[in-house]
C-alpha atoms as a PDB file:
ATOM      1  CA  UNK A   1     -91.124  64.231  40.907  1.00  0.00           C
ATOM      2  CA  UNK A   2     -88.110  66.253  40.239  1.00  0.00           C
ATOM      3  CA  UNK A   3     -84.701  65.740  42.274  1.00  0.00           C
ATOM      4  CA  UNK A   4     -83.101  68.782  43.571  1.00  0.00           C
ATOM      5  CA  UNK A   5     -79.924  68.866  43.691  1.00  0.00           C
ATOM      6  CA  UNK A   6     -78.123  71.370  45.349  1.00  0.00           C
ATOM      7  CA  UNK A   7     -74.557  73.099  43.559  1.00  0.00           C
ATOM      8  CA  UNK A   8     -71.922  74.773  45.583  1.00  0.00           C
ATOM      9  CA  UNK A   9     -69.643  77.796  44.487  1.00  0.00           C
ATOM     10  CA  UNK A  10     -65.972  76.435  43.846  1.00  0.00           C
ATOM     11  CA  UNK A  11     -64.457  78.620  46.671  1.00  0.00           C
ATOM     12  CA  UNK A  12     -66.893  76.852  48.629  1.00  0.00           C
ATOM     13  CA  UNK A  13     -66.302  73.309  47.298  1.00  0.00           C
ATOM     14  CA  UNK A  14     -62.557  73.633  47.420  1.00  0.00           C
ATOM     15  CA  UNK A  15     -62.777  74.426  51.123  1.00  0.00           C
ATOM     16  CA  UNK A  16     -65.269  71.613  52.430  1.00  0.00           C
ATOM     17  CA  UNK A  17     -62.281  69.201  50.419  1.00  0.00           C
ATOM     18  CA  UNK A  18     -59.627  71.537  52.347  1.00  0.00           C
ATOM     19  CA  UNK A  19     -58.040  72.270  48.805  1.00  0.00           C
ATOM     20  CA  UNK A  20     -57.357  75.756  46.615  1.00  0.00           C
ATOM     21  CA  UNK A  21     -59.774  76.673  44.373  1.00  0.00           C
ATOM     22  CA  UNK A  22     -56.913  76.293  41.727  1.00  0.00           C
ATOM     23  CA  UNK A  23     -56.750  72.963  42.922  1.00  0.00           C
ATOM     24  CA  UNK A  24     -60.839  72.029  42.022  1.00  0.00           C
ATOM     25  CA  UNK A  25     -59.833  74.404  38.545  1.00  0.00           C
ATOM     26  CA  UNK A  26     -57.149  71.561  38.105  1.00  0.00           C
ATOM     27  CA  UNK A  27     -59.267  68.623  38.578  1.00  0.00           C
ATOM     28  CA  UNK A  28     -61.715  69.983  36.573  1.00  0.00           C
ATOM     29  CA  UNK A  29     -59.049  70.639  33.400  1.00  0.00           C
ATOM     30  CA  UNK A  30     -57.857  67.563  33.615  1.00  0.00           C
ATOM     31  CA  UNK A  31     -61.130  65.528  33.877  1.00  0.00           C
ATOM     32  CA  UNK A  32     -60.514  63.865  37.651  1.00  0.00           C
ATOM     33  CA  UNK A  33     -63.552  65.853  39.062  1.00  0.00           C
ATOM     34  CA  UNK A  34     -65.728  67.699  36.663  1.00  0.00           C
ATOM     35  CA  UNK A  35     -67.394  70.561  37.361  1.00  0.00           C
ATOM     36  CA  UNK A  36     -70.611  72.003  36.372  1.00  0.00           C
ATOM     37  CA  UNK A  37     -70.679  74.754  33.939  1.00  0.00           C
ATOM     38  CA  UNK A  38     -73.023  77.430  34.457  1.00  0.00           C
ATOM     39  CA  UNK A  39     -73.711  81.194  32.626  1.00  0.00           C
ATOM     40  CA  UNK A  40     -72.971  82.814  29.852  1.00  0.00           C
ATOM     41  CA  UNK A  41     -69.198  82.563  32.053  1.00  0.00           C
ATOM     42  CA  UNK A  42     -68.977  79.479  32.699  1.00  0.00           C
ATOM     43  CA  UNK A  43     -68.400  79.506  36.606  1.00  0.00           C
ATOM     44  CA  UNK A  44     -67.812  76.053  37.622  1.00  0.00           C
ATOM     45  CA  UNK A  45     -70.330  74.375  40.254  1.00  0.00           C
ATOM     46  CA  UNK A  46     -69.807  71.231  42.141  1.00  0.00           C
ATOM     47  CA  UNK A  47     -72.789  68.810  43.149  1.00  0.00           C
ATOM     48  CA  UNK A  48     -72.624  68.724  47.103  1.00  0.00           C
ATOM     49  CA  UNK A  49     -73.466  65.239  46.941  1.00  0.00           C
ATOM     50  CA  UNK A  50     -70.130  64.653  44.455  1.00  0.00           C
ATOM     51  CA  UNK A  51     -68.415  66.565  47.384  1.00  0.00           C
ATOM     52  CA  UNK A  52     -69.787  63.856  49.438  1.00  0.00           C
ATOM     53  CA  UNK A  53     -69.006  61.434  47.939  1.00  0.00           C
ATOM     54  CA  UNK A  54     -65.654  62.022  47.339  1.00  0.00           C
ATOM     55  CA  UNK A  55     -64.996  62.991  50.946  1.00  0.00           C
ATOM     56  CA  UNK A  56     -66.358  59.567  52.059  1.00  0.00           C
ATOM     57  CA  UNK A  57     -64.000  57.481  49.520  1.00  0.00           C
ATOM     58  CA  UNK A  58     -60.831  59.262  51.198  1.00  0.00           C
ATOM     59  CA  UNK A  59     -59.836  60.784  47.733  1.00  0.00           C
ATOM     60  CA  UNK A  60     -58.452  64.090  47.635  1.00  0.00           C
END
């Protein structure tokens, strides 16, 4: 039985966190909250349950 596990959109991300999307860009560049890469792009994606998780711990 497969997991699913459901990505958010970093404009989407950034604003459950109450953050700018440069801000999740940021984190992402500098390796304290990596993102997902997905396409030929590269969009960045965020695990809702990372979200989650990092809401609950009080880090921002």
């Amino acid at each position: 039985m497969t997991k699913k596990v459901k990505l958010l959109r970093i404009r989407e991300a950034a604003k459950i966190l109450g953050v700018n999307p440069e801000t999740m860009r940021r984190w992402d560049r500098d390796g304290s909250f990596k993102a997902i890469r997905i396409g030929k792009r590269g969009h960045r994606m965020y695990e809702e349950s990372e979200i989650l998780k990092r809401i609950s711990e009080g880090k921002k």
